[in-house]
Protein backbone atom coordinates (compact mmCIF):
# COMPACT_ATOMS: atom_id res chain seq x y z
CA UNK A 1 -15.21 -9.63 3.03
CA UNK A 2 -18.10 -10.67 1.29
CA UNK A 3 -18.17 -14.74 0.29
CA UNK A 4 -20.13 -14.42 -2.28
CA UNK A 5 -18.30 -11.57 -3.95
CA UNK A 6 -14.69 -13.44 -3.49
CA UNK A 7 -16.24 -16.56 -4.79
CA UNK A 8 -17.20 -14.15 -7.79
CA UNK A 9 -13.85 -12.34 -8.15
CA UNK A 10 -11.89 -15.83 -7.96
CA UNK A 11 -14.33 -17.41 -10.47
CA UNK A 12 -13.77 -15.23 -13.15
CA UNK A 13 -10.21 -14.21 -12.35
CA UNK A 14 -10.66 -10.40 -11.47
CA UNK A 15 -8.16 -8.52 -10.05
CA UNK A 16 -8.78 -8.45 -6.34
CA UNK A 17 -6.97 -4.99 -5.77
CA UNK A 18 -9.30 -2.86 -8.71
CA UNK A 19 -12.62 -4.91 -6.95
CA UNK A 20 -11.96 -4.33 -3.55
CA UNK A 21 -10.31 -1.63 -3.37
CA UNK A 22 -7.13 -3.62 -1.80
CA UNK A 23 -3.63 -2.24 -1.46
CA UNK A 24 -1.57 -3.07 -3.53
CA UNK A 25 2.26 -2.69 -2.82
CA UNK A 26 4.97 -3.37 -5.61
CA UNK A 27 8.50 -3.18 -3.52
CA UNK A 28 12.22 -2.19 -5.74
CA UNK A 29 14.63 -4.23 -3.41
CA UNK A 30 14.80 -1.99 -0.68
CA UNK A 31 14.89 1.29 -1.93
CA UNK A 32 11.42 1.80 -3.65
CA UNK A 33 8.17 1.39 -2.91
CA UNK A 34 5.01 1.71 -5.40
CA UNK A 35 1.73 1.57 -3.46
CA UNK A 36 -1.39 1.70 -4.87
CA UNK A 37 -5.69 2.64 -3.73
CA UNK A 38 -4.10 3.92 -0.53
CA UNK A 39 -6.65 6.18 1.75
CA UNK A 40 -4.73 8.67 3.17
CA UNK A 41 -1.07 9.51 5.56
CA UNK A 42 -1.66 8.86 8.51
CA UNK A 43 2.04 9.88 9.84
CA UNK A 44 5.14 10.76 7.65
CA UNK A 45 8.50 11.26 9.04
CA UNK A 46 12.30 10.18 7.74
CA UNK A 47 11.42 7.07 9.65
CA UNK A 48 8.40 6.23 9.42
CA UNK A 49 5.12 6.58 7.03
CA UNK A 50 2.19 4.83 8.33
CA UNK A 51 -0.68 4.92 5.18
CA UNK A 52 -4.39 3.89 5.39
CA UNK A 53 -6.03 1.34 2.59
CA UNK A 54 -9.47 0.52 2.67
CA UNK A 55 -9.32 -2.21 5.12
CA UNK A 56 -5.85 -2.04 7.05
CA UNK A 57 -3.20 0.16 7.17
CA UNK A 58 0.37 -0.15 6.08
CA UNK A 59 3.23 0.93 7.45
CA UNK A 60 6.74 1.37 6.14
CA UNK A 61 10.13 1.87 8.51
CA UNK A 62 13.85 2.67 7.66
CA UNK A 63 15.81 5.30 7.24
CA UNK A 64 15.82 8.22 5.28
CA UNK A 65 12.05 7.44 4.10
CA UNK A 66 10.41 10.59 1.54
CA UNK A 67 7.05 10.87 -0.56
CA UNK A 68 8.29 11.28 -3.81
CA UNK A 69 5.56 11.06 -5.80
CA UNK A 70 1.82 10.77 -4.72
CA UNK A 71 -1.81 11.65 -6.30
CA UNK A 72 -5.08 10.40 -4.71
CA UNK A 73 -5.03 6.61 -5.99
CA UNK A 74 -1.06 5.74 -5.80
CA UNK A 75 2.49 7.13 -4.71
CA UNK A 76 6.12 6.19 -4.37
CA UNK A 77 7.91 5.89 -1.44
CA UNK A 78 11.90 5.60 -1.46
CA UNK A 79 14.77 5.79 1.32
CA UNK A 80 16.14 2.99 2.78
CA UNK A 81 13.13 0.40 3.89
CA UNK A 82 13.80 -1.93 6.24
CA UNK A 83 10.41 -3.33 7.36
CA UNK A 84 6.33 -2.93 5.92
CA UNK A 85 3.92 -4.28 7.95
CA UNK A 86 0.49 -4.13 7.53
CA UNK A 87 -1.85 -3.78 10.83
């Protein structure tokens, strides 16, 4: 990332996920999940949905995992989630 654009965004207390373009990833215990400027799916299965952000992808695992909701900036995810990692 840019220095002199984080030195920007920190000085005037922007929100880093609308100016870069970050995910952002709001989690309901471990049943929801509300993610946000996403790219694209990458893979979807019951046990697995692997999602692209700008700069890293994120992937959720557990059981019973669906796409309940999704448009072209955010979605929800729901099942039971036992792990998100981001690669």
């Amino acid at each position: 990332m840019n220095p002199k654009k984080e030195k920007i965004i920190e000085t005037f207390q922007l929100p880093k996920d609308v100016c870069l373009g970050a995910l952002r990833v709001t989690l309901t215990g471990n049943s929801e999940a509300w993610i946000e400027n996403y790219r694209g799916i990458l893979e979807y299965t019951g046990t697995m949905i692997l999602l692209q952000g700008k700069k890293c992808q994120v992937c959720f695992e557990g059981t019973r995992l669906s796409i309940d909701y999704y448009t072209n900036e955010d979605m929800k995810i729901s099942g039971h989630i036992t792990c998100v990692r981001y690669q």
